[in-house]
PDB file of N, CA and C in Angstrom:
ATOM      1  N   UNK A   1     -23.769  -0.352   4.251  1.00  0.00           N
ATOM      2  CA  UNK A   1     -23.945  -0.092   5.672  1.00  0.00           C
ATOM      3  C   UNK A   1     -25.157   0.809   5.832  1.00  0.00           C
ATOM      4  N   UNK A   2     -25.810   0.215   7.155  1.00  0.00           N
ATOM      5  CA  UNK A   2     -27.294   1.151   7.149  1.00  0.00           C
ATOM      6  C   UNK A   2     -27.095   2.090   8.329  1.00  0.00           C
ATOM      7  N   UNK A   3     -27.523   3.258   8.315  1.00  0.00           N
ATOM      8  CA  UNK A   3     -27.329   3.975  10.112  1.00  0.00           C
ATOM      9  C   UNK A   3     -29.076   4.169  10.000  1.00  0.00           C
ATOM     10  N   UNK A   4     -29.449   4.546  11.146  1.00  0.00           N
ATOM     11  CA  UNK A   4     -30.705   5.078  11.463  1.00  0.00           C
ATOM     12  C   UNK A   4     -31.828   4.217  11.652  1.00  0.00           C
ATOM     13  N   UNK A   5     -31.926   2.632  11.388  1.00  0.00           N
ATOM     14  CA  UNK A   5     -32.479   2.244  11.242  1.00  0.00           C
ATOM     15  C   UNK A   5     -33.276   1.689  12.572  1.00  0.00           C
ATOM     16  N   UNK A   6     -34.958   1.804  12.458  1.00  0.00           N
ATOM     17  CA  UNK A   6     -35.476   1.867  13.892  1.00  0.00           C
ATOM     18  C   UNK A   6     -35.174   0.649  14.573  1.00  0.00           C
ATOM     19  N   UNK A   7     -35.170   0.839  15.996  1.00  0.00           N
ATOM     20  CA  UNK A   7     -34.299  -0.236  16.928  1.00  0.00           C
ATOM     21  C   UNK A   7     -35.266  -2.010  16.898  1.00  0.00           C
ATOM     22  N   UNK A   8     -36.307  -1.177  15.884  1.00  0.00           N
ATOM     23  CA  UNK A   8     -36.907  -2.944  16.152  1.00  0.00           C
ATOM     24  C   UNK A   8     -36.808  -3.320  14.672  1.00  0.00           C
ATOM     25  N   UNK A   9     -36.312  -2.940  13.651  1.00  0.00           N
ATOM     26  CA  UNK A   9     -36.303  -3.332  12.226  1.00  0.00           C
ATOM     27  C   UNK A   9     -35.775  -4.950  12.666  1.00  0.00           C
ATOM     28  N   UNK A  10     -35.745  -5.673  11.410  1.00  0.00           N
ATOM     29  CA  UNK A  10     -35.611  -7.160  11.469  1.00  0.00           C
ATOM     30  C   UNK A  10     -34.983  -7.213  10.172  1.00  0.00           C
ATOM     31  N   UNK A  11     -33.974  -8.681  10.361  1.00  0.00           N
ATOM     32  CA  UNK A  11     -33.302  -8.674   9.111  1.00  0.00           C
ATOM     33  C   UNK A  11     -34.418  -8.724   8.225  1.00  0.00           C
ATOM     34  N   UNK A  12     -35.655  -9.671   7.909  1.00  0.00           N
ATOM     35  CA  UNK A  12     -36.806  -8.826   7.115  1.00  0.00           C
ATOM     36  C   UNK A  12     -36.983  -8.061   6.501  1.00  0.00           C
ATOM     37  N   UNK A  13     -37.497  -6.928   7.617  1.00  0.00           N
ATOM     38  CA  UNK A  13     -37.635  -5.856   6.958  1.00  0.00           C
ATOM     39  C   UNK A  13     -36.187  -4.783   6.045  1.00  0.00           C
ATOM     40  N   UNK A  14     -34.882  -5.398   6.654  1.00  0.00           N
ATOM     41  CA  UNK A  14     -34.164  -4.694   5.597  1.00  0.00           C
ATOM     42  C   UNK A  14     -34.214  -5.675   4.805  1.00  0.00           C
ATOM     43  N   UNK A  15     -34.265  -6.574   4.328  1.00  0.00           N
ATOM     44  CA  UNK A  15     -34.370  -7.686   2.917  1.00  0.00           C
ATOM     45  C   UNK A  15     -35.457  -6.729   1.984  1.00  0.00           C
ATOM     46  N   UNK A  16     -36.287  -6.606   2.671  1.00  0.00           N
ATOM     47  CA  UNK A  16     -37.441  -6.220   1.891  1.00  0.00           C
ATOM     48  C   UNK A  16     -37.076  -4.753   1.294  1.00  0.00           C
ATOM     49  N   UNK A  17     -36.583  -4.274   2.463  1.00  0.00           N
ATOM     50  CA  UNK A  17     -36.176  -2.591   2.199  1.00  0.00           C
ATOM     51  C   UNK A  17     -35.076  -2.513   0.573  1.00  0.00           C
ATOM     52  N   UNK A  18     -34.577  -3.706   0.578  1.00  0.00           N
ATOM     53  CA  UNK A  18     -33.502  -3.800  -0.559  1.00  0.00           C
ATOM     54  C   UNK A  18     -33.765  -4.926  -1.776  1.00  0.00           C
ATOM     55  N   UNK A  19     -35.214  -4.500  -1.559  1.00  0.00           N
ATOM     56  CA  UNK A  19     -35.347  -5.611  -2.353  1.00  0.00           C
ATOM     57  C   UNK A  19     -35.552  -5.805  -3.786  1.00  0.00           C
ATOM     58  N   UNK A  20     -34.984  -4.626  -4.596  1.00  0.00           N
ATOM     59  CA  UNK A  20     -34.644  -4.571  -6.410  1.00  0.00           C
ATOM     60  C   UNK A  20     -33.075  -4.389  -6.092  1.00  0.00           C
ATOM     61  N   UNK A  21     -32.351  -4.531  -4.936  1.00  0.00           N
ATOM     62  CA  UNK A  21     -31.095  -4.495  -5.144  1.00  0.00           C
ATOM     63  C   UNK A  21     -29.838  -5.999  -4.824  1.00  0.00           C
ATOM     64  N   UNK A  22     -31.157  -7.467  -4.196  1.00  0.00           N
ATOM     65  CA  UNK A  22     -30.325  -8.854  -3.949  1.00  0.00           C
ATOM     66  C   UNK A  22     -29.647  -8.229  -3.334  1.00  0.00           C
ATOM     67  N   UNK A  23     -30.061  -9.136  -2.147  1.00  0.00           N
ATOM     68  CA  UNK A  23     -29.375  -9.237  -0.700  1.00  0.00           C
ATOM     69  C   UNK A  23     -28.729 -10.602  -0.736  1.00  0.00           C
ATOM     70  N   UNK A  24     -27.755 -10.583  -0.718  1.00  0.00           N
ATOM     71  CA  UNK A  24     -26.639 -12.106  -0.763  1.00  0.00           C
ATOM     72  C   UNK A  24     -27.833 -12.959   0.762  1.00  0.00           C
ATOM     73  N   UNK A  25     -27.733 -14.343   0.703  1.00  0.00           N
ATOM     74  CA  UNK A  25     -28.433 -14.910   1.652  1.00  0.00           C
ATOM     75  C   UNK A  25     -27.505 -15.162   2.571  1.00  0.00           C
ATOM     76  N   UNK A  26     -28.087 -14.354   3.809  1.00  0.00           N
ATOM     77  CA  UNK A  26     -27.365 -14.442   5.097  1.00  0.00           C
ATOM     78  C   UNK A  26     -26.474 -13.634   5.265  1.00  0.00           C
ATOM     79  N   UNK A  27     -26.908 -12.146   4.078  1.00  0.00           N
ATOM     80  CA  UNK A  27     -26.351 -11.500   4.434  1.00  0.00           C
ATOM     81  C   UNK A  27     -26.421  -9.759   4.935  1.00  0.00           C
ATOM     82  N   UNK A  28     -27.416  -9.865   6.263  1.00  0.00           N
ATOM     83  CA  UNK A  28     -27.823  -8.936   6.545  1.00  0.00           C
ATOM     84  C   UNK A  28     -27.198  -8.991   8.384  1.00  0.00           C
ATOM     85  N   UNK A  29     -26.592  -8.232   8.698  1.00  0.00           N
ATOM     86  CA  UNK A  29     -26.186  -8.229  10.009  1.00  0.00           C
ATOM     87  C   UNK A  29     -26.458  -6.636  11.345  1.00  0.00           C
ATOM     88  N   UNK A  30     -27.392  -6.981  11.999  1.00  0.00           N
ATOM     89  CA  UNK A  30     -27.612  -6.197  12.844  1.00  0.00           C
ATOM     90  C   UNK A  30     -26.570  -6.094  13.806  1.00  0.00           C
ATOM     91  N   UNK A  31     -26.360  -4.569  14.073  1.00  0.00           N
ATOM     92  CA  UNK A  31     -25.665  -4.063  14.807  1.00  0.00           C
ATOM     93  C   UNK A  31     -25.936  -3.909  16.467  1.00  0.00           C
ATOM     94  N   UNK A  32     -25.285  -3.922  17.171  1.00  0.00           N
ATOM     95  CA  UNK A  32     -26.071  -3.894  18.650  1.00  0.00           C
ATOM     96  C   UNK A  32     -24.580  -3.408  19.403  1.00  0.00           C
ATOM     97  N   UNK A  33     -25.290  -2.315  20.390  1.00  0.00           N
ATOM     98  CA  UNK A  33     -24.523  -1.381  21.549  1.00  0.00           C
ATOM     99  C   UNK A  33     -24.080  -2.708  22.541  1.00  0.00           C
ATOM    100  N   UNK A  34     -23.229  -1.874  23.093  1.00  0.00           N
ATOM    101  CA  UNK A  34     -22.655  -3.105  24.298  1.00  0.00           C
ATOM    102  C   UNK A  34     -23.323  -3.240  25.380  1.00  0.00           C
ATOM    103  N   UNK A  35     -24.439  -3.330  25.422  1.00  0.00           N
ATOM    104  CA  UNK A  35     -25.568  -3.644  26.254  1.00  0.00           C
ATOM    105  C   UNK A  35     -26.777  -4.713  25.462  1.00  0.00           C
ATOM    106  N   UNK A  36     -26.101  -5.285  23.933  1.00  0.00           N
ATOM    107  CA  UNK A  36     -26.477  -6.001  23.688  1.00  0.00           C
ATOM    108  C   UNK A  36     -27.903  -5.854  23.164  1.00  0.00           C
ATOM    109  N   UNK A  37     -28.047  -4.714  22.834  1.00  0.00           N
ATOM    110  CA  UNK A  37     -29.499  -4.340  22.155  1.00  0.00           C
ATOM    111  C   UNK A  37     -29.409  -3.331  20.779  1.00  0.00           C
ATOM    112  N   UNK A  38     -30.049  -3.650  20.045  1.00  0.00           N
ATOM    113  CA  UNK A  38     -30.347  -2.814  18.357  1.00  0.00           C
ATOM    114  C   UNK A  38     -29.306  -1.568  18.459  1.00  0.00           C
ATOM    115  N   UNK A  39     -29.028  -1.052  18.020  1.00  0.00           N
ATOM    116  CA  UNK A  39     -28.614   0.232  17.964  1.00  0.00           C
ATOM    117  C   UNK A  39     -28.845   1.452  16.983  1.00  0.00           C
ATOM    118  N   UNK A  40     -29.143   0.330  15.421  1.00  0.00           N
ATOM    119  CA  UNK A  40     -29.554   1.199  14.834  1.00  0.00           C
ATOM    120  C   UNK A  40     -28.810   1.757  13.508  1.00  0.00           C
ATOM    121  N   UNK A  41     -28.230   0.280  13.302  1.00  0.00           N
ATOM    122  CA  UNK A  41     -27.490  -0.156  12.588  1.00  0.00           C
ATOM    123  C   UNK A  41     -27.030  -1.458  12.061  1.00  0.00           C
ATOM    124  N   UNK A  42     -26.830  -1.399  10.756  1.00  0.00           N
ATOM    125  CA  UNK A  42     -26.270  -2.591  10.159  1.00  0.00           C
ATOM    126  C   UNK A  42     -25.542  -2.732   8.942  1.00  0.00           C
ATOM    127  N   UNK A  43     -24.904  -3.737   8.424  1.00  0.00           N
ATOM    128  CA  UNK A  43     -24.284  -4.295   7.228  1.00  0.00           C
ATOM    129  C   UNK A  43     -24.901  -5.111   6.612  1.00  0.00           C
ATOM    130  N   UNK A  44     -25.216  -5.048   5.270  1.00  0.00           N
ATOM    131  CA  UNK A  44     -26.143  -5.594   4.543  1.00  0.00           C
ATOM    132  C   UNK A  44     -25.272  -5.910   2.898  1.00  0.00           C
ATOM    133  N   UNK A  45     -25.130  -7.181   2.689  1.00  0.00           N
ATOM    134  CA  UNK A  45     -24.097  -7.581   1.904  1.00  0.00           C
ATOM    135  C   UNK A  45     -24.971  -7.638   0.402  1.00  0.00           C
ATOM    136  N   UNK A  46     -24.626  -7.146  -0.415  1.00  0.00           N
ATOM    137  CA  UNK A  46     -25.673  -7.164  -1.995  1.00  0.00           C
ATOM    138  C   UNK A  46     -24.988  -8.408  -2.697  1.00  0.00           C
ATOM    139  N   UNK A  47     -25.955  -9.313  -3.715  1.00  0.00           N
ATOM    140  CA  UNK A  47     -25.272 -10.333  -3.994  1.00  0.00           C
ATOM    141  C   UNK A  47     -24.428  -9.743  -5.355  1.00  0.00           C
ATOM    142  N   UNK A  48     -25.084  -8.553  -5.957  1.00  0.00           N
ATOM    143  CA  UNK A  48     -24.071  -8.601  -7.202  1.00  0.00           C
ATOM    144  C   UNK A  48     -23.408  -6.776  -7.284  1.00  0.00           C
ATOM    145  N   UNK A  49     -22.068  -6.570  -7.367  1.00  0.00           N
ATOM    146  CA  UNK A  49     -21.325  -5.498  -7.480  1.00  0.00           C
ATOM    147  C   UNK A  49     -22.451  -4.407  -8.345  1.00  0.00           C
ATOM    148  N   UNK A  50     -23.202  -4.928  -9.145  1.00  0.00           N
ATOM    149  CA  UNK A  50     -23.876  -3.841 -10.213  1.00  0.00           C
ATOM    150  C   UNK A  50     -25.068  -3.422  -9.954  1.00  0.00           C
ATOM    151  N   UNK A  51     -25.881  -4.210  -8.254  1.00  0.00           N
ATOM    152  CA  UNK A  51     -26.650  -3.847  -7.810  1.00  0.00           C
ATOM    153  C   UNK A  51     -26.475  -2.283  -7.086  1.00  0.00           C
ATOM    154  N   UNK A  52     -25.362  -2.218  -6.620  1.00  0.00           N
ATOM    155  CA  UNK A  52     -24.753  -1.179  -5.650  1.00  0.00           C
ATOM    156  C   UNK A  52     -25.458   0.125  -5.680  1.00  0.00           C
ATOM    157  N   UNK A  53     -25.775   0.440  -7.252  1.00  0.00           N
ATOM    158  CA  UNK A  53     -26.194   1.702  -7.262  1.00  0.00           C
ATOM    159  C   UNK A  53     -27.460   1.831  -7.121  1.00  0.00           C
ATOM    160  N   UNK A  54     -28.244   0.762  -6.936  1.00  0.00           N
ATOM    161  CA  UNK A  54     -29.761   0.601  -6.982  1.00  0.00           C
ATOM    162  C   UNK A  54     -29.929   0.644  -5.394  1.00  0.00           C
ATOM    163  N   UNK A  55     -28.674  -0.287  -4.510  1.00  0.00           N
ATOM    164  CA  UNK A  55     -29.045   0.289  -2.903  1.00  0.00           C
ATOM    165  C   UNK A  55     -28.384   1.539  -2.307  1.00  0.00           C
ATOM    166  N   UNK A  56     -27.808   2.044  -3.364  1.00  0.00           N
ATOM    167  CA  UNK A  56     -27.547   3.373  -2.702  1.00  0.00           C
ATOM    168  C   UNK A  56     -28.709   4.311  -3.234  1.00  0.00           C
ATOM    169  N   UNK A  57     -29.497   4.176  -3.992  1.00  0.00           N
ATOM    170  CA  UNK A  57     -30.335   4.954  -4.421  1.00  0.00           C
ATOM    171  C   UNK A  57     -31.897   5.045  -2.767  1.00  0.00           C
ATOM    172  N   UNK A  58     -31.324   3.943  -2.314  1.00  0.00           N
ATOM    173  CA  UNK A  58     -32.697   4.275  -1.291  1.00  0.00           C
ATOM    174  C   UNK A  58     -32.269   5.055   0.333  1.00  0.00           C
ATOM    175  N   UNK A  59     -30.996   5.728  -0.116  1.00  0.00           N
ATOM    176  CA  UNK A  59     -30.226   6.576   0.796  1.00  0.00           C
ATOM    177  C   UNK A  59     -31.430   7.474   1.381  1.00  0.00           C
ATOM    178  N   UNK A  60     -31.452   7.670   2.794  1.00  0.00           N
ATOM    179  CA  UNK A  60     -33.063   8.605   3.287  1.00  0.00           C
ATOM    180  C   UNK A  60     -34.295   8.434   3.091  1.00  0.00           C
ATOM    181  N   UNK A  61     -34.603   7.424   1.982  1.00  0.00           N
ATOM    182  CA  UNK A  61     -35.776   6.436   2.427  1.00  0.00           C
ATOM    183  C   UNK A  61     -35.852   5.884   3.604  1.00  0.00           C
ATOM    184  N   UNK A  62     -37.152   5.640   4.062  1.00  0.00           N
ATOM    185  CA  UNK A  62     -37.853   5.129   5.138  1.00  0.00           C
ATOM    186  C   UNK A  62     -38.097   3.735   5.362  1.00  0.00           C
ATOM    187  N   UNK A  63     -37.806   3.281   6.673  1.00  0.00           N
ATOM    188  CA  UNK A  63     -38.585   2.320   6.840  1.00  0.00           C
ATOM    189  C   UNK A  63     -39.111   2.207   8.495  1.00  0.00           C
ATOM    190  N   UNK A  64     -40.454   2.055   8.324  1.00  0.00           N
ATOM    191  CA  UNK A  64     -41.328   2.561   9.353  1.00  0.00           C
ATOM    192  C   UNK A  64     -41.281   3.937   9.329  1.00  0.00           C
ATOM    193  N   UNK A  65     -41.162   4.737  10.512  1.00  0.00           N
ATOM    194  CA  UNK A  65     -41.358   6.320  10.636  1.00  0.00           C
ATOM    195  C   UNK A  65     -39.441   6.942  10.432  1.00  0.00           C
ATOM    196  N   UNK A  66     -38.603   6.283  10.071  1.00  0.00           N
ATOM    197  CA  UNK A  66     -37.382   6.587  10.159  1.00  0.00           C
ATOM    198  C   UNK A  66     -36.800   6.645   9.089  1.00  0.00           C
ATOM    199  N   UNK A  67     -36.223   7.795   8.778  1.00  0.00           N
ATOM    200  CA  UNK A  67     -35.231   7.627   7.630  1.00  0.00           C
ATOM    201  C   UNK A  67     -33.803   6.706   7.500  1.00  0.00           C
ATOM    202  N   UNK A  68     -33.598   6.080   6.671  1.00  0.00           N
ATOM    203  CA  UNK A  68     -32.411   5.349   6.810  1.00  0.00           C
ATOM    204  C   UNK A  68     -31.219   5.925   5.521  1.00  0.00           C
ATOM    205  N   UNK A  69     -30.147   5.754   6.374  1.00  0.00           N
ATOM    206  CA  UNK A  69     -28.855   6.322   5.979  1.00  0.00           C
ATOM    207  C   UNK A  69     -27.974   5.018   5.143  1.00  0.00           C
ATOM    208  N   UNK A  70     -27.861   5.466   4.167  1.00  0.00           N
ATOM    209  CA  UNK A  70     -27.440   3.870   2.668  1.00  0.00           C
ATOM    210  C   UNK A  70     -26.006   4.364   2.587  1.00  0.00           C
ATOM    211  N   UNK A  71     -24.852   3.639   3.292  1.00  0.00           N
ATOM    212  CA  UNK A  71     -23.338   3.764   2.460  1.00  0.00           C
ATOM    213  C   UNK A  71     -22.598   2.651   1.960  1.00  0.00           C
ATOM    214  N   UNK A  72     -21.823   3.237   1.128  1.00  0.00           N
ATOM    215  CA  UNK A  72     -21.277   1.588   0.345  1.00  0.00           C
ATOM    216  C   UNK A  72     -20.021   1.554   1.573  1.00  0.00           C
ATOM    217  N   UNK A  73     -19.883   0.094   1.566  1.00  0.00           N
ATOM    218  CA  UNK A  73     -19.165  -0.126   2.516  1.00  0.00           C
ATOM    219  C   UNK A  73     -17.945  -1.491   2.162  1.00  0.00           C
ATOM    220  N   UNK A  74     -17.178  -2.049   2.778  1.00  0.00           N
ATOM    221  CA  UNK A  74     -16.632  -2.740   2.211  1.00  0.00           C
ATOM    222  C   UNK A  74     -16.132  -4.336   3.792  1.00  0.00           C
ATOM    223  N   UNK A  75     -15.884  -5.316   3.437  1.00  0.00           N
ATOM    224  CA  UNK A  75     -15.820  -6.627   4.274  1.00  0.00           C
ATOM    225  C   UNK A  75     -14.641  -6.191   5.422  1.00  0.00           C
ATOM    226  N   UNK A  76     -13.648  -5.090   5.029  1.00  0.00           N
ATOM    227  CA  UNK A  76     -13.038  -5.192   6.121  1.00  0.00           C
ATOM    228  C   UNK A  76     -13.616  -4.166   7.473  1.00  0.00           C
ATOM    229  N   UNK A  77     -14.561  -2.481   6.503  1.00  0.00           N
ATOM    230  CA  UNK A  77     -14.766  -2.097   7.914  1.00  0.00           C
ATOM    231  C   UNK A  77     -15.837  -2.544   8.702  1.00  0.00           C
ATOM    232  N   UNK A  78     -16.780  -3.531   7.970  1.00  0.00           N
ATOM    233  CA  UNK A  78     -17.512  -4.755   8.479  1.00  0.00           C
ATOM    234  C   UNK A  78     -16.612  -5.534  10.003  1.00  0.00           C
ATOM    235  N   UNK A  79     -15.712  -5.928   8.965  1.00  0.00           N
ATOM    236  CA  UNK A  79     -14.383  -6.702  10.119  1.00  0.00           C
ATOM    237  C   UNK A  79     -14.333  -5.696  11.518  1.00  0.00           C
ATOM    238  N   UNK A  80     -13.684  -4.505  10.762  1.00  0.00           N
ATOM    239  CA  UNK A  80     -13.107  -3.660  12.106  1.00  0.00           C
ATOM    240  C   UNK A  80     -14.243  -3.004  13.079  1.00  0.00           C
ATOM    241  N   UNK A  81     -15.393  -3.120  12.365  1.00  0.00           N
ATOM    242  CA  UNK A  81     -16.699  -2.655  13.077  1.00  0.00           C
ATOM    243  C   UNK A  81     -16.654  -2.909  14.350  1.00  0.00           C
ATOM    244  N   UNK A  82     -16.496  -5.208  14.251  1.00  0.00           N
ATOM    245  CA  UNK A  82     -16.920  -5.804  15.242  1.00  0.00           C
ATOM    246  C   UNK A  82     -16.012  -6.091  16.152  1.00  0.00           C
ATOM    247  N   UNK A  83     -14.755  -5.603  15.832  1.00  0.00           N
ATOM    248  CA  UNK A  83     -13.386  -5.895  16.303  1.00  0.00           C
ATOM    249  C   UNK A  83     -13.191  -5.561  17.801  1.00  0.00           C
TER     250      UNK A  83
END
């Protein structure tokens, strides 16, 4: 799970942002406020369990002028996110 991430990032640019850690395909999901716009957040699915520590390692790295916030996360609070 990503927090902070600037309101115009693109699944793209987080692919790229994670990109020594395989991003499962199709599996990057932007988050959006109930007004239906970015918020500044997302879920970003890794294709292999042993990558994990390689995308938590870019915890407060940047992309663009913003630091981004890296937590391991799991399919259900994905689920209950959108619930």
């Amino acid at each position: 799970r990503l927090r902070g991430l600037p309101y115009s990032a693109t699944k793209e640019d987080i692919k790229a942002f994670f990109k020594d850690a395989g991003v499962r395909t199709g599996g990057v999901t932007l988050c959006e406020g109930r007004d239906g716009r970015a918020n500044g957040e997302a879920f970003v699915e890794i294709m292999k369990e042993s990558d994990m520590g390689e995308a938590l390692k870019l915890d407060r790295k940047t992309i663009g002028k913003r630091y981004v916030e890296v937590f391991a996360s799991t399919k259900a609070e994905k689920m209950q996110y959108f619930e």
